[in-house]
C-alpha atoms as a PDB file:
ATOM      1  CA  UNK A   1      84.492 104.861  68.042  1.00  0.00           C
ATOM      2  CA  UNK A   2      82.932 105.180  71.292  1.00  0.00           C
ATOM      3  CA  UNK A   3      84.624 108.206  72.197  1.00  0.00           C
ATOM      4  CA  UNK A   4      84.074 109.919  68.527  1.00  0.00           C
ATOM      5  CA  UNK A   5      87.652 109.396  66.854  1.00  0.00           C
ATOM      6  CA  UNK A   6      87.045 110.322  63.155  1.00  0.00           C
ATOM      7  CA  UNK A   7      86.503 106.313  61.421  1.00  0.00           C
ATOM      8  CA  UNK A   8      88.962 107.795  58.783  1.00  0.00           C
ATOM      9  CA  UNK A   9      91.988 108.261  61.717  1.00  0.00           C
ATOM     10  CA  UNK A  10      90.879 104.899  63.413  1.00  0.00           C
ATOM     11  CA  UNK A  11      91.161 103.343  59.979  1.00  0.00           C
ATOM     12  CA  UNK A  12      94.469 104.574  59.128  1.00  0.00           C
ATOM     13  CA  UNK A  13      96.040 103.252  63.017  1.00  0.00           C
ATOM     14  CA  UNK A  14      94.329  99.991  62.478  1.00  0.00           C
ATOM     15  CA  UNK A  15      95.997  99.358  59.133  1.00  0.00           C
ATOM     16  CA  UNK A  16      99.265 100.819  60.395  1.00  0.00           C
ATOM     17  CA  UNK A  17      99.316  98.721  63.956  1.00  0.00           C
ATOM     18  CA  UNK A  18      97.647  95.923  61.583  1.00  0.00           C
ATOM     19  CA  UNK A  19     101.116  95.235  59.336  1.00  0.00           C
ATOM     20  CA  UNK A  20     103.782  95.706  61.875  1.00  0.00           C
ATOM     21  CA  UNK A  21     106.405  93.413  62.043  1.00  0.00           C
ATOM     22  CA  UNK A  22     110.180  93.355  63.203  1.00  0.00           C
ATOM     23  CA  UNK A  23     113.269  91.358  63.450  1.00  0.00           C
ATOM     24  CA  UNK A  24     115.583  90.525  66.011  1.00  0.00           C
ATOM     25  CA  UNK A  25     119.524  91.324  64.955  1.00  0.00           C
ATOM     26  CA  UNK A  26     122.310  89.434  67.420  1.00  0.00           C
ATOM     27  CA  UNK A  27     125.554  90.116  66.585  1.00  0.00           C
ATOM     28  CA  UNK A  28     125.340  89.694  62.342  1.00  0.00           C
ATOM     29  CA  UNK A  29     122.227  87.146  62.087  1.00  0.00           C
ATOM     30  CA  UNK A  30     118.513  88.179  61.881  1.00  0.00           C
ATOM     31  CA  UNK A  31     115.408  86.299  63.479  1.00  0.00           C
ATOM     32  CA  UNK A  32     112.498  85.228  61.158  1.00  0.00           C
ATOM     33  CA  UNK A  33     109.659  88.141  61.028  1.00  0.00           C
ATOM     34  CA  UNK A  34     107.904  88.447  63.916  1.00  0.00           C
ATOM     35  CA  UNK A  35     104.227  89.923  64.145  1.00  0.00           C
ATOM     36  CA  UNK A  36     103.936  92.744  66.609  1.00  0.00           C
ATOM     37  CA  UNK A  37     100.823  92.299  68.405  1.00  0.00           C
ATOM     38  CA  UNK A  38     100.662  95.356  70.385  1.00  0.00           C
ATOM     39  CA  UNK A  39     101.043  98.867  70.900  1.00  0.00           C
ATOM     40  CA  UNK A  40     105.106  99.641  70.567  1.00  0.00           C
ATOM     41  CA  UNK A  41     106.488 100.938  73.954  1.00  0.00           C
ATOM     42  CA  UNK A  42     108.422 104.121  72.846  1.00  0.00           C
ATOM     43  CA  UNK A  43     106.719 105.154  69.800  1.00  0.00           C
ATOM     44  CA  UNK A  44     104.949 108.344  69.110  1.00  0.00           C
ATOM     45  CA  UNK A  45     101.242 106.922  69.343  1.00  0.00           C
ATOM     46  CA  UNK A  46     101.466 105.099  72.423  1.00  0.00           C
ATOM     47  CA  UNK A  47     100.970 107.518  75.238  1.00  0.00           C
ATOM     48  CA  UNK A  48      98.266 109.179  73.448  1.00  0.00           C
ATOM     49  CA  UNK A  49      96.734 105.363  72.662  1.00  0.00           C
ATOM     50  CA  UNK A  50      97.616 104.272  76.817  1.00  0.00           C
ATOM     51  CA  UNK A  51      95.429 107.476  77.331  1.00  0.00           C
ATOM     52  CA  UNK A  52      92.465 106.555  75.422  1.00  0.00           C
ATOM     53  CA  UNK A  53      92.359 103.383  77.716  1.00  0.00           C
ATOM     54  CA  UNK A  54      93.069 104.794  80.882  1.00  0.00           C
ATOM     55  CA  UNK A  55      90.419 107.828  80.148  1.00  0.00           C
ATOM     56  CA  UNK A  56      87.474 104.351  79.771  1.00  0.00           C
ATOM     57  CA  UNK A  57      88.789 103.035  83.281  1.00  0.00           C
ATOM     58  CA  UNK A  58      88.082 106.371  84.940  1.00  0.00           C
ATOM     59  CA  UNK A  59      85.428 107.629  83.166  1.00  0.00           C
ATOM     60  CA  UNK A  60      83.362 103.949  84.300  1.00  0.00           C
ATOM     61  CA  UNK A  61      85.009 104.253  87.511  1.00  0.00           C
ATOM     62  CA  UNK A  62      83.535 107.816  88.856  1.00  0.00           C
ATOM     63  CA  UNK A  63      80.296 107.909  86.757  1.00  0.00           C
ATOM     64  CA  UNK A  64      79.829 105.289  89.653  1.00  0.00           C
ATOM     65  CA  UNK A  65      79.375 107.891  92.307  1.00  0.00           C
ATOM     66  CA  UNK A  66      80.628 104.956  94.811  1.00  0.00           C
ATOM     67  CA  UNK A  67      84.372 106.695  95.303  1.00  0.00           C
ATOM     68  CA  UNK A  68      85.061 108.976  98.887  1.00  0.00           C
ATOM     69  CA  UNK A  69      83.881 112.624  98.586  1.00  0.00           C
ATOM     70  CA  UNK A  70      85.438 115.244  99.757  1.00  0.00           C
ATOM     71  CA  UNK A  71      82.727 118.504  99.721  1.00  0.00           C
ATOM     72  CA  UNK A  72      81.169 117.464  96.622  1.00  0.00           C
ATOM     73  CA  UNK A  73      83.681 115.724  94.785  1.00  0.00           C
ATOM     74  CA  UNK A  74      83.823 112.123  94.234  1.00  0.00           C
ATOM     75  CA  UNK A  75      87.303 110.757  94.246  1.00  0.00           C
ATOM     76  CA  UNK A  76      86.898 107.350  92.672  1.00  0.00           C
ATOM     77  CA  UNK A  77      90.758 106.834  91.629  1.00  0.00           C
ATOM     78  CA  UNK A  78      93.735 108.136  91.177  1.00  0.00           C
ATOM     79  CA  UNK A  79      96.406 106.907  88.246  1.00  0.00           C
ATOM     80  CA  UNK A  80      99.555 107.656  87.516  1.00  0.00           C
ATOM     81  CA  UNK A  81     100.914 105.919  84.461  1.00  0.00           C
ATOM     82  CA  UNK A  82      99.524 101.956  84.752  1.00  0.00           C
ATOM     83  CA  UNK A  83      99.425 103.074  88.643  1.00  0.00           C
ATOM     84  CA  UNK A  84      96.064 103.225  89.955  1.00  0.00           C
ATOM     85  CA  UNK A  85      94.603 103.688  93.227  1.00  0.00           C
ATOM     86  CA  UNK A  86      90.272 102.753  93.495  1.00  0.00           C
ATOM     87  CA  UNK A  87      88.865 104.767  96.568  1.00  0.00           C
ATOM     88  CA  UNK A  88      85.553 104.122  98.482  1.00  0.00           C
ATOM     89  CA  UNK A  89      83.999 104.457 101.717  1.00  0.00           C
ATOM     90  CA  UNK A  90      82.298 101.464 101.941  1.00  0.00           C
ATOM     91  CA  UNK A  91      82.879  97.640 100.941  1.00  0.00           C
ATOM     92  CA  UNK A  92      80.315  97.393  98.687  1.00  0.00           C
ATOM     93  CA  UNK A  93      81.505 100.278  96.938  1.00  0.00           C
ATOM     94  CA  UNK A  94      85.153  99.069  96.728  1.00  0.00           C
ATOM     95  CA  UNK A  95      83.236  95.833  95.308  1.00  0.00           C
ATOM     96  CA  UNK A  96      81.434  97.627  92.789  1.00  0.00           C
ATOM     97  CA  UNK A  97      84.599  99.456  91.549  1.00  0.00           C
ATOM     98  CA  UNK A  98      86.371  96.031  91.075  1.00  0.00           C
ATOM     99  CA  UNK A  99      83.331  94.874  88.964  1.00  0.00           C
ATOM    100  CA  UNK A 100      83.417  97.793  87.037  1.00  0.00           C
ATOM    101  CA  UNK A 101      87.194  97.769  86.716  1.00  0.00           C
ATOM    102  CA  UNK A 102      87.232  93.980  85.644  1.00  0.00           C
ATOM    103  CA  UNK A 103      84.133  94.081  83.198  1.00  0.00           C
ATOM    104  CA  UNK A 104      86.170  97.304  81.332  1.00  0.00           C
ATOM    105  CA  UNK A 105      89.295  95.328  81.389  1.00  0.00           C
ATOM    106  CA  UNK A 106      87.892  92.670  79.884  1.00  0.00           C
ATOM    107  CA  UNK A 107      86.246  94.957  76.841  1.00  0.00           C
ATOM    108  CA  UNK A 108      89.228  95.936  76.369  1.00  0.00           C
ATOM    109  CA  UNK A 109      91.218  92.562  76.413  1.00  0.00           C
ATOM    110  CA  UNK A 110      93.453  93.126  79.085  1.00  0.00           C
ATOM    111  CA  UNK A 111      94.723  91.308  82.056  1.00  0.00           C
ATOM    112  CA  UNK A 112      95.611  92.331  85.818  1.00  0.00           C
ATOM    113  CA  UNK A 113      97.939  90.423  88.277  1.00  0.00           C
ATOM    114  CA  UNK A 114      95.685  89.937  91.430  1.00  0.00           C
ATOM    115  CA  UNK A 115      98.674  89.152  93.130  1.00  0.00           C
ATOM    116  CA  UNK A 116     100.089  93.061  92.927  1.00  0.00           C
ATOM    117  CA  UNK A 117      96.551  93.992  94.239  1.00  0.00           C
ATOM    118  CA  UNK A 118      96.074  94.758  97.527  1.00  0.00           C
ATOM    119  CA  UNK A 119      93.629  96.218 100.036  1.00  0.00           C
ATOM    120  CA  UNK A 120      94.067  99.014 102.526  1.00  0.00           C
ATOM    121  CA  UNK A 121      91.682 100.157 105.040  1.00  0.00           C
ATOM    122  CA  UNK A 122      92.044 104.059 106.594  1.00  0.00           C
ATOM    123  CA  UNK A 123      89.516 104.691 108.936  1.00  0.00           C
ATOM    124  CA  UNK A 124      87.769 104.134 112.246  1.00  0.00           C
ATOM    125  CA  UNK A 125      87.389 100.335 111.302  1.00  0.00           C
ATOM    126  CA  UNK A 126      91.134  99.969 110.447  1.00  0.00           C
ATOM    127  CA  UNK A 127      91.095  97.366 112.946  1.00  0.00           C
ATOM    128  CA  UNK A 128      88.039  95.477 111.594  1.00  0.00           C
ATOM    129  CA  UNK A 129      88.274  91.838 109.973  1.00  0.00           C
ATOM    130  CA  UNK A 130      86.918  93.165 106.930  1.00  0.00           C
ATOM    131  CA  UNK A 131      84.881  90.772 103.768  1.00  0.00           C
ATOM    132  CA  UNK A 132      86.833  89.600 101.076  1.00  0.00           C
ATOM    133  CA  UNK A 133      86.846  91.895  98.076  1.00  0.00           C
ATOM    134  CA  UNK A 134      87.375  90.517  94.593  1.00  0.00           C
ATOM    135  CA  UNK A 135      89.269  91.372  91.388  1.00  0.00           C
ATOM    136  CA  UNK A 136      87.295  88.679  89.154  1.00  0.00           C
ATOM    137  CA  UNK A 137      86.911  85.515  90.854  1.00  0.00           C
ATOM    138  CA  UNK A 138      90.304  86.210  92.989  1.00  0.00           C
ATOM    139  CA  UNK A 139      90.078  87.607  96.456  1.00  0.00           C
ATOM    140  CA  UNK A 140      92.428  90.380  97.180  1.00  0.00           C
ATOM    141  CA  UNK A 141      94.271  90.678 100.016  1.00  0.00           C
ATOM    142  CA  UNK A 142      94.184  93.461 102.800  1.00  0.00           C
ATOM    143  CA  UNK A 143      97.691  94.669 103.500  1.00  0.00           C
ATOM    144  CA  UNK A 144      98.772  96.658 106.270  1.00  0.00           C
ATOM    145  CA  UNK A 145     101.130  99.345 104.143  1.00  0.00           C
ATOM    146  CA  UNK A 146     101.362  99.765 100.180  1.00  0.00           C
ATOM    147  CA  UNK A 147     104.017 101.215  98.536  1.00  0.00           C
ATOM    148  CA  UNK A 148     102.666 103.767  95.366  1.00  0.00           C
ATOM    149  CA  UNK A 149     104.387 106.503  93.893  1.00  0.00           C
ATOM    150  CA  UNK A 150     107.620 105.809  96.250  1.00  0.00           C
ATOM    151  CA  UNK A 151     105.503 106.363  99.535  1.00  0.00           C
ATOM    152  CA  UNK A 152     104.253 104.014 101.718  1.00  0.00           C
ATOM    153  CA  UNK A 153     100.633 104.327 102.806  1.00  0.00           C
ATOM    154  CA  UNK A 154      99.725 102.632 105.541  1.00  0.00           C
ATOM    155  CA  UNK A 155      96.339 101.762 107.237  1.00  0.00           C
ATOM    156  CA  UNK A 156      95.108 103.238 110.454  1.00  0.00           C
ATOM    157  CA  UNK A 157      92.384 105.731 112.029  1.00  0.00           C
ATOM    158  CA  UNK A 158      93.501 108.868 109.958  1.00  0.00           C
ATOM    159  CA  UNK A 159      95.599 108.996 106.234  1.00  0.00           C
ATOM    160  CA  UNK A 160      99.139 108.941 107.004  1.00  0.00           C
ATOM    161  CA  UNK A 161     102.313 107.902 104.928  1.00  0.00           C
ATOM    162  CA  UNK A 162     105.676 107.291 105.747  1.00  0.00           C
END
């Protein structure tokens, strides 16, 4: 509703996502009905659906202003998929990201594994003990490499990847 989706479409997904069940067939015998709770991976709605969500996270994420510019450009994130990168040039700003990222998450009732988060600094304080930074109530480690995409980024004075 937020983002203006006629009420009569929104009304005809929520019925339709709203009475989905399925069984499970091994070999000749069937399970009991199960309710399907979520979005199915691999039907026609779902990217378009995944979109909607991702399009909240990055819309709350750079009206922020707290990403790195480059000339007058804020880059705040970058996604790919359920991939995303937050960007900032400061601490506090890579804080306020994670609040903003975990207060939308949590409108929209979904989780994150700290434990695949990590930290990365590039920069003249690469060397720095930085603060902790926190996804929730869960401090997030500072690595010295991340893999995303296939490439490894890895912290130091300038960007670099290997």
């Amino acid at each position: 509703m937020k983002i203006n989706v006629p009420i009569a479409f929104l009304n005809i997904v929520i019925n339709w996502y709203s009475k989905m069940n399925v069984m499970v067939r091994w070999n000749n015998s069937l399970s009991d009905v199960l309710r399907v709770r979520s979005v199915r991976q691999g039907g026609v709605l779902s990217p378009y659906l995944f979109n909607v969500y991702a399009d909240v996270f990055i819309n709350n994420i750079v009206t922020r202003g707290r990403g790195c510019h480059v000339k007058q450009t804020c880059m705040a994130c970058v996604m790919y998929a359920d991939d995303l990168l937050l960007l900032s040039a400061s601490l506090a700003g890579l804080q306020e990201l994670l609040d903003v990222f975990i207060l939308t998450s949590s409108d929209l009732c979904l989780t994150f594994n700290e434990a695949k988060s990590h930290c990365l600094v590039i920069g003249p304080h690469c060397h720095t003990h930085l603060a902790d930074v926190f996804l929730g109530e869960k401090s997030l480690n500072w690595a010295r490499s991340i893999k995303y995409l296939g490439m490894e980024l890895m912290t130091g004075s300038s960007f670099d990847t290997d």
